[in-house]
Structures are given as C-alpha cells and as structure tokens.
Protein backbone atom coordinates (compact mmCIF):
# COMPACT_ATOMS: atom_id res chain seq x y z
CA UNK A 1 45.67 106.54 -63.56
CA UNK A 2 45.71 107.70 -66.82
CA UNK A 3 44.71 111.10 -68.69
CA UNK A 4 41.99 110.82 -71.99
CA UNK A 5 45.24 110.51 -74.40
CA UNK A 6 46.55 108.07 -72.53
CA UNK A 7 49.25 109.46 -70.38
CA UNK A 8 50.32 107.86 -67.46
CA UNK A 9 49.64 110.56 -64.94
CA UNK A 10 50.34 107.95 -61.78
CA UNK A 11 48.85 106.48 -58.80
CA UNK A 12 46.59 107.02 -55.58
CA UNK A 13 47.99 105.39 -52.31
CA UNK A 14 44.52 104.21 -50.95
CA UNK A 15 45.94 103.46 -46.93
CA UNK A 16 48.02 105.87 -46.83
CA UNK A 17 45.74 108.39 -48.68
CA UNK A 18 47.96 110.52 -50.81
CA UNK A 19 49.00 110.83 -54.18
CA UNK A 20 51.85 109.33 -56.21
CA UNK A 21 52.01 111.28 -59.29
CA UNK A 22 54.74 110.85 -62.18
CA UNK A 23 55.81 114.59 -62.27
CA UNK A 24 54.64 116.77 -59.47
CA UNK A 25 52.83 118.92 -62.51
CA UNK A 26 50.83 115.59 -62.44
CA UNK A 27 50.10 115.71 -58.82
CA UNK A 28 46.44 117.79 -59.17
CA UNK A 29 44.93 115.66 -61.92
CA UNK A 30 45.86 112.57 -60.09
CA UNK A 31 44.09 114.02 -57.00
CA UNK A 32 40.94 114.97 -58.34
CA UNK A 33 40.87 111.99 -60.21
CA UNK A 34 41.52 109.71 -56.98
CA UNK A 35 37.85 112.13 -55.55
CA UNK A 36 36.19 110.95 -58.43
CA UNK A 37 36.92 107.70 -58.17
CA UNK A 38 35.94 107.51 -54.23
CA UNK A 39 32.47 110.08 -55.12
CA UNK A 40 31.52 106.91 -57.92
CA UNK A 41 32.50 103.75 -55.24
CA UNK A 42 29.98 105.67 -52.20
CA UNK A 43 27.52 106.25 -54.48
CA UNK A 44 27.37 102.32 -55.80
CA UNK A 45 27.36 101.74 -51.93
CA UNK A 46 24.34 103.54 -51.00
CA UNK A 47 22.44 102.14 -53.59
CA UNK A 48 23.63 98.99 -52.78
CA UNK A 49 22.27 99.36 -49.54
CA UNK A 50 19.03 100.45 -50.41
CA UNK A 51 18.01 98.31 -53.12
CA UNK A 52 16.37 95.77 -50.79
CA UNK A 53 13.93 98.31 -50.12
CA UNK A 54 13.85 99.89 -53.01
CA UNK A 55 12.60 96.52 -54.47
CA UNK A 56 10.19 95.51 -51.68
CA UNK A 57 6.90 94.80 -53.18
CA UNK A 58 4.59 97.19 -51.57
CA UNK A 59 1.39 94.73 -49.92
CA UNK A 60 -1.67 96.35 -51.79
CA UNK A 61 -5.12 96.33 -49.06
CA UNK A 62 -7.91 93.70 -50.11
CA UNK A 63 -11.18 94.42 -49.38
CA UNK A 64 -12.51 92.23 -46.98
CA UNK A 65 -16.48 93.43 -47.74
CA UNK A 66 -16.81 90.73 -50.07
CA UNK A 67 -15.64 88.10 -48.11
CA UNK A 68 -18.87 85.13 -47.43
CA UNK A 69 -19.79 84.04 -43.89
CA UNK A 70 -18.26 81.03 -42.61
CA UNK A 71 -15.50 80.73 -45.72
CA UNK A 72 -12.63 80.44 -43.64
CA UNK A 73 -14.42 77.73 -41.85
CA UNK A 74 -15.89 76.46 -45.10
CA UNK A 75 -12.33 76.20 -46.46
CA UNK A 76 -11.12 74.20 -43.60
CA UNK A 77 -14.03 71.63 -43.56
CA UNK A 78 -13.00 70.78 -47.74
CA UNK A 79 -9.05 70.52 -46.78
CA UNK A 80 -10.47 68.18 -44.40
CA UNK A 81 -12.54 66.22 -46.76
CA UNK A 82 -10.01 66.37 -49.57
CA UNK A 83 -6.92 65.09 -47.35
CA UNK A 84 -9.10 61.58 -46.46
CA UNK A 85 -12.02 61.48 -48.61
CA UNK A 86 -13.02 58.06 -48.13
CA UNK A 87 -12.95 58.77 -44.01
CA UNK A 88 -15.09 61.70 -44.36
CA UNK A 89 -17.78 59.86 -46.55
CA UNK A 90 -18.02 56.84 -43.85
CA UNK A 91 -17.88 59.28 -40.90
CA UNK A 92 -20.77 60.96 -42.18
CA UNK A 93 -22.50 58.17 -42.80
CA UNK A 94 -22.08 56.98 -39.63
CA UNK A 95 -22.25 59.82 -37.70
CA UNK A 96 -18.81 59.67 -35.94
CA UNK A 97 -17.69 63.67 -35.08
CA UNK A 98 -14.89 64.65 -37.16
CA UNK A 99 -12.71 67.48 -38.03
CA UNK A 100 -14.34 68.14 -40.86
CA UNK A 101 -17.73 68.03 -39.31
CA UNK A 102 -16.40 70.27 -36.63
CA UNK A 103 -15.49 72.86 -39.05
CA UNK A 104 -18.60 72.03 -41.56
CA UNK A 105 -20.94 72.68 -38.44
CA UNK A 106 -19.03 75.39 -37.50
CA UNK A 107 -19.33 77.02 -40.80
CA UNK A 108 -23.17 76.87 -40.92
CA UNK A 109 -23.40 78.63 -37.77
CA UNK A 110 -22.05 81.31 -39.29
CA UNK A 111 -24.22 81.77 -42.01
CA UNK A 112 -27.01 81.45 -39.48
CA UNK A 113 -25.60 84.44 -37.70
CA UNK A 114 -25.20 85.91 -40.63
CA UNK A 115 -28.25 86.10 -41.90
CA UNK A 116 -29.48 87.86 -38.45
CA UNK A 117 -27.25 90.31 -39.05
CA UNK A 118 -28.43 90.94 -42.20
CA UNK A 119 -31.83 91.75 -40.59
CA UNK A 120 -29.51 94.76 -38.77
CA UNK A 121 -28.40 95.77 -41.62
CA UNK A 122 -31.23 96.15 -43.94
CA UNK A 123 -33.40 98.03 -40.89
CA UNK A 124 -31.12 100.35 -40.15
CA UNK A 125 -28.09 100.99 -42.93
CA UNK A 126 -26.09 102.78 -40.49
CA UNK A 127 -24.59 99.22 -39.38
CA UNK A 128 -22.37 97.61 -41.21
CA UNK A 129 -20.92 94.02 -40.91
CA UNK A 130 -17.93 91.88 -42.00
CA UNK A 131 -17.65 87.99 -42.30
CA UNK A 132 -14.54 85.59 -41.86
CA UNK A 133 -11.42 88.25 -41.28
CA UNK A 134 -8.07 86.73 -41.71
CA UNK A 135 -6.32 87.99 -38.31
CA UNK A 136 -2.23 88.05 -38.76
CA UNK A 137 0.11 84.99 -39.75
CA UNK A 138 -1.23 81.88 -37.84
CA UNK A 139 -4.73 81.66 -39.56
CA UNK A 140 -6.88 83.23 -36.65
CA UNK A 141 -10.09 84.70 -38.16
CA UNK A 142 -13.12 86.47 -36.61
CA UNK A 143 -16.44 85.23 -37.59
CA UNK A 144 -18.01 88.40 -37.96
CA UNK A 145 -17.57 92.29 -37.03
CA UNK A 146 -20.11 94.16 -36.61
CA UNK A 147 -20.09 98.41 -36.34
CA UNK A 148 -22.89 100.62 -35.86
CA UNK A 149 -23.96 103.25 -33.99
CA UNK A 150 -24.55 101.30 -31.01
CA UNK A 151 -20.77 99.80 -31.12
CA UNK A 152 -18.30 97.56 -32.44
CA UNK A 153 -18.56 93.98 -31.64
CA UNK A 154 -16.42 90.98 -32.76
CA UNK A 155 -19.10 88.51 -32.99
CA UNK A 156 -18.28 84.96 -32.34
CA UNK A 157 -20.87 81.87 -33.46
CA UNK A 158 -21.14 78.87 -31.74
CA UNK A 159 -23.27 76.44 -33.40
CA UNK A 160 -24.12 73.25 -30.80
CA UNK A 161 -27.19 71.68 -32.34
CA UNK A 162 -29.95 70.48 -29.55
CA UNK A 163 -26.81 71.05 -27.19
CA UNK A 164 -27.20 72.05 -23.64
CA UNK A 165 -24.99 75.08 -22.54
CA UNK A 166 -25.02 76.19 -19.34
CA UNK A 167 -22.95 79.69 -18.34
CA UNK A 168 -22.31 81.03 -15.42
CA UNK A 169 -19.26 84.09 -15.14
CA UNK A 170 -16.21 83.04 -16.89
CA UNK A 171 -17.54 79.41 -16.95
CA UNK A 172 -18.85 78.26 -20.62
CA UNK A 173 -20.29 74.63 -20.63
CA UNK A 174 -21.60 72.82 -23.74
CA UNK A 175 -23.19 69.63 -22.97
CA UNK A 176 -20.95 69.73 -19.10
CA UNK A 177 -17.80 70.04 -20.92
CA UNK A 178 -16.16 73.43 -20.42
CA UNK A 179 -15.02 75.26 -23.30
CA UNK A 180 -12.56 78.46 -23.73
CA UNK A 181 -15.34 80.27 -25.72
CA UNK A 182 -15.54 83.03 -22.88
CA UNK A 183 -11.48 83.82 -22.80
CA UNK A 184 -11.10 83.44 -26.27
CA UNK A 185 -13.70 85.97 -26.96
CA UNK A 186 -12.21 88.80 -24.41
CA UNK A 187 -8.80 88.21 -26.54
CA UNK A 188 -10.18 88.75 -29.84
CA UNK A 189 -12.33 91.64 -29.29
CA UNK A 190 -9.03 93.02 -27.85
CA UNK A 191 -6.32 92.55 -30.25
CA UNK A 192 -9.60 94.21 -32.53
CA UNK A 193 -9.94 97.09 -30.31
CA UNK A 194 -5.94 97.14 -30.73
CA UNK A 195 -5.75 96.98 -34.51
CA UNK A 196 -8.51 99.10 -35.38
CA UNK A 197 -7.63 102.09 -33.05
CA UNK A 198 -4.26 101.95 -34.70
CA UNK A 199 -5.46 101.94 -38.08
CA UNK A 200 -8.08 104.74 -37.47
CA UNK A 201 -5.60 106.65 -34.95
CA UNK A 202 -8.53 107.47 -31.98
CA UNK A 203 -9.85 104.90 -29.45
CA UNK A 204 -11.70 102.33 -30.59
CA UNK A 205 -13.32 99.96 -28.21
CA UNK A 206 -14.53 96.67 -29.10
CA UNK A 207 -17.20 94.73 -27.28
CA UNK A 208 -17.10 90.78 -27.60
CA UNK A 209 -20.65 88.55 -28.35
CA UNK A 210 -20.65 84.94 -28.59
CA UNK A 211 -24.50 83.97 -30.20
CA UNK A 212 -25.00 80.53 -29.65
CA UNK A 213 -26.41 78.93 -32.81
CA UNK A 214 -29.23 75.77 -32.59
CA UNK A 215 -28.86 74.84 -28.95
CA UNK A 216 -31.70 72.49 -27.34
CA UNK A 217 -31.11 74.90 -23.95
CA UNK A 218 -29.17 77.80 -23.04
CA UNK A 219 -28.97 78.34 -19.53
CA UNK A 220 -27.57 82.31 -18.62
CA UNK A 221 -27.09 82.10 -14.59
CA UNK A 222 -24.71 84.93 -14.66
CA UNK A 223 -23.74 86.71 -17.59
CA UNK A 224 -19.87 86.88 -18.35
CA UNK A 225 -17.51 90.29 -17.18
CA UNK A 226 -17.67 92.24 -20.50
CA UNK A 227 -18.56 89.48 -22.71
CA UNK A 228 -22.68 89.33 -23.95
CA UNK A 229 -24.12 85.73 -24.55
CA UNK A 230 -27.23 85.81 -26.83
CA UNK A 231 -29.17 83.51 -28.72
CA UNK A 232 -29.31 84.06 -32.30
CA UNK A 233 -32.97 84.07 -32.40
CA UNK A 234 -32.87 87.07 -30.49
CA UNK A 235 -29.62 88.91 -32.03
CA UNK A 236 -31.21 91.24 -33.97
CA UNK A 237 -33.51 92.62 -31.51
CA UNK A 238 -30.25 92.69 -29.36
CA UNK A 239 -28.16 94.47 -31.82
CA UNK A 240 -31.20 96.83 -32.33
CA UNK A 241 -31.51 97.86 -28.89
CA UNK A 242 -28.13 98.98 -28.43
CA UNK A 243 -27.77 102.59 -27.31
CA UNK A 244 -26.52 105.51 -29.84
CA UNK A 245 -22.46 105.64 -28.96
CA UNK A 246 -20.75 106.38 -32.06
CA UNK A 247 -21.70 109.47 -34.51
CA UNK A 248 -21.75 108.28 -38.01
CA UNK A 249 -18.83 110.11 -39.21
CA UNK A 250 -16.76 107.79 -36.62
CA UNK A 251 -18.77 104.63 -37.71
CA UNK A 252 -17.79 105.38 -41.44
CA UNK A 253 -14.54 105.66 -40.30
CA UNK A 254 -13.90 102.82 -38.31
CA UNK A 255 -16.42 100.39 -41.09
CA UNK A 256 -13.91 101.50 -43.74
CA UNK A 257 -10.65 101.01 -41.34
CA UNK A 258 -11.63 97.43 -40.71
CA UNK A 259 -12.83 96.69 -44.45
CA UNK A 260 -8.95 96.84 -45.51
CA UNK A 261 -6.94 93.71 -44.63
CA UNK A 262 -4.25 95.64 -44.08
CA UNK A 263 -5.96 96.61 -40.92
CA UNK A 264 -5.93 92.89 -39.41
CA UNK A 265 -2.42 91.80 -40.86
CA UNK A 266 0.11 95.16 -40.85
C-alpha cells in the first residue's frame, strides 16, 4: 500500500487479518486503507449479484381485446398449409380430413360463435367478450371468454358440420366416437377461475360452455355436472337469460383483469 506521494506505507495480511505496516507510525493509514479496500470489493459484489435482475426486461401486458375469433386456430390451419402445400391443395380437393382442415373447420366455428356473442354484446353492453387467449407456455388457448352480469364462462366451439352428437353426463359423442370435449372443458374453465381470481385478488368462478357449431343433430339426454351444452343457434338467448350474479363494478373488474395477457401467462 502506498500513500498519494508515493510512500510505501506497507501491507494488509488478508488470512490472517492484520496489518503489516513499515513503521508502526504507519500502522493506522495502512488499516484504514485495508477498510477501504474491503468497503470497495463488497460493494462490486452486491452489484454483481444483482445485476441479473437489475437487467431483466420487465414483460409489458398486451391487450388481448383486439385479438380476432378463431386466430389461433386460423394460424395453425396456414402452418399447416404452408409446411405441405401441394398435400393440402389435393386433400381439399379430394376431400380427405386433414390437419389443416381440422384446424380450418375449427377456426370457422369460432367466428360462428362469435358472431352470437356479438348479438350479447350489442343488447346489453354490460357483457363483454374475448376471442383466442394464449393460455401459458405450451400453446393452449381458449376460444372465447365471456363476462357479464350473469357470469364468466370460458366458451368452447365445436364445429361438426351435419354431425351427429349425442351427450349423455360426462359422455361427449360426435358421430359415436367419444371425444374429451366434456373434461377438457371442466379444466379450462378452472385453471380460468384460477388465474383470474389471482389477478383480480377475490373469487372468481368460472362456468364452462361448449356450443356446438353446424351439427345435423344434437342429442342432450343428460346434461353434463357443471358443464352447459348449447347450440349456437340458441346461445344468445342462453347467455341472455342468465341470472344477475355479478354487480358491474366486479364485472369491470374482472373484463379488464382478463383483457391483460399477463393475466393468462404470469
């Protein structure tokens, strides 16, 4: 260690944690000029160790009101397309069932439902509705959400043209093939109820509808523990009829909870 002219005032044993100064006058200044030292080295420590967070980009909400029925769908069906072209040009053609028609189909039905809800909307403005919500990492989405004074509902389409479907408790059939549609719905309305009543911070429930979109028959023999099957001809009038459970202060609340995407991937 040395003074500002230069002077060799000594040295600072760092294990043993004493001085070794050239004169014992020298002893003080090479003492509090060993504390310096140490005060500088913590403090290039500490913000060592906080510069990854320091740095962290901070994930800004999107607003997910703008977002068009069936484009998650809709995106799906054109990766399809664009990964085998010439497949999807013959398979239309010929009518064969493909991914991409699975996900083109599935994308109109949406926009069917859609539009019903729009109905909702424009008779009474105290609903509100959102289309095609990214749901965390894995590319989930719901089709639509729907909150109003009569409740929140994760709405699920399922377009089947001049299919047959046939349900009956926790038993969906399309055609006599089961599907998951019934399950699948109970687990999206509640990882909804589960993200919205954390974002808004009171209870939230969330009721799940699958509207069946374009079907030749739809046969209700008993309807589904906690999950409503409608048609969408008659969705509106369904919606409609629901009873007053939410003030609007609470709607409001929830509507702009669920219109961040923050909301759906925290």
């Amino acid at each position: 260690m040395r003074a500002p002219d230069g002077t060799d005032l000594g040295w600072w044993d760092l294990d043993a944690g004493r001085p070794h100064a050239r004169t014992p006058q020298r002893e003080d200044a090479v003492t509090a000029a060993a504390a310096a030292w140490q005060s500088d080295q913590h403090e290039v420590r500490c913000a060592r160790d906080i510069a990854p967070a320091a740095v962290e980009p901070v994930r800004s909400a999107q607003d997910l009101a703008d977002a068009r029925p069936g484009a998650a769908a809709r995106a799906r069906a054109r990766a399809a397309r664009d990964a085998a072209p010439a497949k999807t040009f013959f398979a239309r053609l010929l009518g064969v069932r493909t991914e991409e028609r699975a996900w083109r189909i599935g994308a109109d039905g949406e926009e069917a439902v859609a539009a019903r809800i729009a109905r909702v909307v424009r008779k009474d403005p105290r609903w509100h509705v959102l289309h095609a919500i990214p749901v965390g990492v894995r590319g989930s989405d719901i089709d639509h959400l729907v909150v109003g004074p009569g409740g929140v509902y994760t709405v699920n389409a399922k377009h089947h043209p001049r299919a047959n479907i046939w349900v009956a408790g926790n038993a969906f059939l399309v055609n006599g093939t089961k599907q998951p549609y019934i399950r699948n719905s109970r687990h999206e309305a509640a990882r909804a109820a589960k993200l919205l009543t954390a974002a808004c911070g009171f209870d939230v429930p969330v009721e799940p509808v699958i509207v069946t979109v374009n079907a030749q028959a739809v046969t209700l023999k008993s309807p589904p523990d906690g999950v409503h099957v409608v048609q969408r001809m008659h969705f509106a009038r369904w919606l409609l009829r629901r009873k007053d459970v939410h003030p609007t202060v609470a709607v409001d609340a929830v509507y702009e909870a669920a219109r961040r995407s923050t909301t759906w991937q925290p």
